[in-house]
C-alpha atoms as a PDB file:
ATOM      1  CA  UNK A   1       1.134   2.374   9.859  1.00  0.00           C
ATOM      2  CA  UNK A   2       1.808   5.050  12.440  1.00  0.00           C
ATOM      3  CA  UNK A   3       4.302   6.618   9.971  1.00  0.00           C
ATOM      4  CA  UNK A   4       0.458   6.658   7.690  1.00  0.00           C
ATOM      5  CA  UNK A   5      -0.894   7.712  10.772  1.00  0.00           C
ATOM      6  CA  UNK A   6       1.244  10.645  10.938  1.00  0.00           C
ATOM      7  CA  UNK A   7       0.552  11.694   7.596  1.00  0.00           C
ATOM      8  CA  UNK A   8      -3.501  11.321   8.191  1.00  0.00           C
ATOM      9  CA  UNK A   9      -2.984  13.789  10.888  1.00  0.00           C
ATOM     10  CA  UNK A  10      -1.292  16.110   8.861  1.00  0.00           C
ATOM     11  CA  UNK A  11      -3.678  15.870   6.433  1.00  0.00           C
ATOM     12  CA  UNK A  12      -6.892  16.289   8.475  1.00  0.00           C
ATOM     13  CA  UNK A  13      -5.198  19.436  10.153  1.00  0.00           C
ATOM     14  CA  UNK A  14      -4.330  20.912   7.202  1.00  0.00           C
ATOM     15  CA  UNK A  15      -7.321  19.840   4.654  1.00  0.00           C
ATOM     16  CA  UNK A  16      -9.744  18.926   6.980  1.00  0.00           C
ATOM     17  CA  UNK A  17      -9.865  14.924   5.154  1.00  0.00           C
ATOM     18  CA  UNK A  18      -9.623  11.825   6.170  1.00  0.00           C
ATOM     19  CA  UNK A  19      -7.211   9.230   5.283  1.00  0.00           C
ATOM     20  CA  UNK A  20      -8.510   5.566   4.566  1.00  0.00           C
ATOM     21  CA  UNK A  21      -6.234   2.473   4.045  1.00  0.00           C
ATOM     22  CA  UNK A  22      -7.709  -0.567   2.422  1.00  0.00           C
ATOM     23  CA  UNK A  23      -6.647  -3.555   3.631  1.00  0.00           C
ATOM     24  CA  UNK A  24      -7.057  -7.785   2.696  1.00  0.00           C
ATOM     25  CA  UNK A  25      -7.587  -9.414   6.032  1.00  0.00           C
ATOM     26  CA  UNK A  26      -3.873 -10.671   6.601  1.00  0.00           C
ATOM     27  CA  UNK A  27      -3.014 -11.534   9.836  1.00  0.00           C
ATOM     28  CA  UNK A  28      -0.222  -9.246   9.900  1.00  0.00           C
ATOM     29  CA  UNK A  29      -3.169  -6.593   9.494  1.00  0.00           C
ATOM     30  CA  UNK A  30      -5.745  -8.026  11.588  1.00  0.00           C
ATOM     31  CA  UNK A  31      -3.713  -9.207  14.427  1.00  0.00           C
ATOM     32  CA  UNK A  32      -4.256  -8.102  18.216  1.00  0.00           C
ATOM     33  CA  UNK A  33      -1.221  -5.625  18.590  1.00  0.00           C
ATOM     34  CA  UNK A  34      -2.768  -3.900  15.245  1.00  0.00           C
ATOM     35  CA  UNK A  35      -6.301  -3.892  16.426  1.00  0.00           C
ATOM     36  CA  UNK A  36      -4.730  -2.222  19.773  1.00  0.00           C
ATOM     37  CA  UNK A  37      -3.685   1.257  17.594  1.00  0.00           C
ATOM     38  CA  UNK A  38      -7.184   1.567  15.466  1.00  0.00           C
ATOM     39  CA  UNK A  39      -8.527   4.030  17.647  1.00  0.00           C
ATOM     40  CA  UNK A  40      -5.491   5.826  18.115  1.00  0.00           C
ATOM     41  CA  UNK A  41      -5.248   5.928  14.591  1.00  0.00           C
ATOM     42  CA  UNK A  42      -8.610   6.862  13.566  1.00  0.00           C
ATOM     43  CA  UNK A  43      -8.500   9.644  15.876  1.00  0.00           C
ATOM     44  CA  UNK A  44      -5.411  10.792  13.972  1.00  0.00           C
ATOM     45  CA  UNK A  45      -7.495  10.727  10.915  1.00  0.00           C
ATOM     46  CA  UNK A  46      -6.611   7.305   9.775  1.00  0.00           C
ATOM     47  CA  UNK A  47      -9.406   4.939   8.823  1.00  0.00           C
ATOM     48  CA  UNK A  48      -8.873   1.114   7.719  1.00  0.00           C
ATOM     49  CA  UNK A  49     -11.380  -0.138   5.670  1.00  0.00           C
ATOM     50  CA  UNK A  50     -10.844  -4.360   5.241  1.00  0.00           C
ATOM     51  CA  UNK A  51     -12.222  -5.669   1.716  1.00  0.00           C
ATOM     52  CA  UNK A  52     -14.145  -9.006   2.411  1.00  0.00           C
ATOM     53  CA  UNK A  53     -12.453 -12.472   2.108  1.00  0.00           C
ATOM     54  CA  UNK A  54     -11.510 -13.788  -0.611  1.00  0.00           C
ATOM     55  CA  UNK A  55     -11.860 -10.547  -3.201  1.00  0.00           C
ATOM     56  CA  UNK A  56      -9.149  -9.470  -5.374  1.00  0.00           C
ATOM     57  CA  UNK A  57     -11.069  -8.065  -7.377  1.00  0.00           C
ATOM     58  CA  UNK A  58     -11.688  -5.385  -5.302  1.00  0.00           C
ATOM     59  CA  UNK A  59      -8.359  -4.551  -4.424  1.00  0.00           C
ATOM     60  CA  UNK A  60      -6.680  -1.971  -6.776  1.00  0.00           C
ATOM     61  CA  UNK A  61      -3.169  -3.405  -6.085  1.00  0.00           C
ATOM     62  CA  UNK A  62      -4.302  -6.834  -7.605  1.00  0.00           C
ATOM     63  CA  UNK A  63      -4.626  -4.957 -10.875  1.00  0.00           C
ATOM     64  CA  UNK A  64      -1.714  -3.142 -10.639  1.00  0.00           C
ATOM     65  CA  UNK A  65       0.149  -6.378 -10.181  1.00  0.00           C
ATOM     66  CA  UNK A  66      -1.156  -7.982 -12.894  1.00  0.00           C
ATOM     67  CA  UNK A  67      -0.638  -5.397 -15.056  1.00  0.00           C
ATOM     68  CA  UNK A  68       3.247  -4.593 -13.790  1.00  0.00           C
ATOM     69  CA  UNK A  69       3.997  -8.419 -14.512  1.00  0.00           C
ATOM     70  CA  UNK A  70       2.130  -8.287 -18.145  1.00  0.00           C
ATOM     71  CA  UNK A  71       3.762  -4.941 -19.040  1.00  0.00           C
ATOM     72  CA  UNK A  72       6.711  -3.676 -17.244  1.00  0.00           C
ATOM     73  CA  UNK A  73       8.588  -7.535 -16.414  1.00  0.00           C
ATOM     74  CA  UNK A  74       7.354  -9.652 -18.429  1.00  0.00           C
ATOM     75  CA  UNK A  75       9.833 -11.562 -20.579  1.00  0.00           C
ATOM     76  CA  UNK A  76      12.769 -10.369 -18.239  1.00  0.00           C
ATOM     77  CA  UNK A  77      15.342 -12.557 -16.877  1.00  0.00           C
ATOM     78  CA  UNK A  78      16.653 -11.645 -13.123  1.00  0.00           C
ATOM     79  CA  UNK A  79      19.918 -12.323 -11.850  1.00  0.00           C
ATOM     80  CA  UNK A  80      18.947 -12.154  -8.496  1.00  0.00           C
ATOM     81  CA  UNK A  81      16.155 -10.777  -5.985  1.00  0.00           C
ATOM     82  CA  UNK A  82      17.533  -7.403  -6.107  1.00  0.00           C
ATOM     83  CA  UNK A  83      17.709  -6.877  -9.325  1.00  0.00           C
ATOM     84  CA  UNK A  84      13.896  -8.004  -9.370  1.00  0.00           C
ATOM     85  CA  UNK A  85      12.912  -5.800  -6.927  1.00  0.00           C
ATOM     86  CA  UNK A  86      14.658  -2.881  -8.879  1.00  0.00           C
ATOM     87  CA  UNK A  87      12.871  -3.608 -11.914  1.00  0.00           C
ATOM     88  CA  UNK A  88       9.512  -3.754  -9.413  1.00  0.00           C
ATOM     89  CA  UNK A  89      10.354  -0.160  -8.440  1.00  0.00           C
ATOM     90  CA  UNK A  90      10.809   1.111 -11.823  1.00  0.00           C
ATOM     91  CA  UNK A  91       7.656  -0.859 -13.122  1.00  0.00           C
ATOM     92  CA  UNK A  92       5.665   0.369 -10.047  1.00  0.00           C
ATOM     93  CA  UNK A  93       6.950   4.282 -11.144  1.00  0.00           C
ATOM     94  CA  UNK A  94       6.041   3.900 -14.645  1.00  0.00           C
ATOM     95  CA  UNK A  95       2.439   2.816 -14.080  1.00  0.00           C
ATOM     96  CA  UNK A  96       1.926   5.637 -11.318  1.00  0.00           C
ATOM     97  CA  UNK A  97       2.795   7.496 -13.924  1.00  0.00           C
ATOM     98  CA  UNK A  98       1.001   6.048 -16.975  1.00  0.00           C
ATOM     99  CA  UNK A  99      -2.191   6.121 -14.802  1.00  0.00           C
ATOM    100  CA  UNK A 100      -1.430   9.968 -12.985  1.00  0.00           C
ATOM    101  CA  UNK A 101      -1.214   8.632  -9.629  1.00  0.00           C
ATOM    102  CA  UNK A 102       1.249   9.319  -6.603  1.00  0.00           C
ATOM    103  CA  UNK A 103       3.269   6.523  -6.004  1.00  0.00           C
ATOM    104  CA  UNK A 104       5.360   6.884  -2.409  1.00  0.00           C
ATOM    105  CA  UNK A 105       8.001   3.994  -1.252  1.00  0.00           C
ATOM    106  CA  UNK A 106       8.464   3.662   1.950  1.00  0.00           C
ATOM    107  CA  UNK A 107      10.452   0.520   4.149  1.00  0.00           C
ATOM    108  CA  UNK A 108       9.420  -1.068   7.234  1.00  0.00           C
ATOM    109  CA  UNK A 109      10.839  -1.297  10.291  1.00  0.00           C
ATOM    110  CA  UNK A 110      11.822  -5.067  10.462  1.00  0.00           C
ATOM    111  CA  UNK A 111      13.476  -5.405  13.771  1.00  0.00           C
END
């Protein structure tokens, strides 16, 4: 997130905008350490907005994972996880692009 963070700065420098991220309310989002940078990322421009419990339906990515597995993998076989993840990243490309949207891939830091 401070990678986001960075960007939201940019952003609000540059455009004057704000940058929200929205969230489920997964521990890995929610915990204490998090909770310790939300100021110092909202006053880089960053905002976190948390959808209630329990709502998929509200969150866009829920869609666009129903509709990679319906459209762009279904039927497939995988050898492995790698090759599923590379037909995730293609799938993920072509419905940024079917829909006009940015898509950016990024990897986190898992030391």
């Amino acid at each position: 997130m401070d990678w986001v963070a960075e960007k939201a700065a940019l952003t609000l420098e540059q455009m004057g905008r704000l940058t929200v991220v929205v969230q489920d309310n997964g521990s890995i989002h929610t915990r204490q350490l998090v909770q310790q940078q939300w100021q110092r990322w909202q006053q880089q421009g960053l905002f976190l907005f948390f959808l209630p419990p329990y709502c998929s339906e509200m969150n866009p990515i829920e869609v666009e994972w129903r509709q990679l597995k319906a459209h762009e993998i279904s039927g497939q076989m995988f050898e492995d996880e790698y090759d599923l993840a590379l037909a995730v990243m293609k799938g993920m490309q072509a419905r940024s692009e079917k829909g006009n949207y940015s898509l950016e891939r990024f990897k986190f830091n898992s030391t």
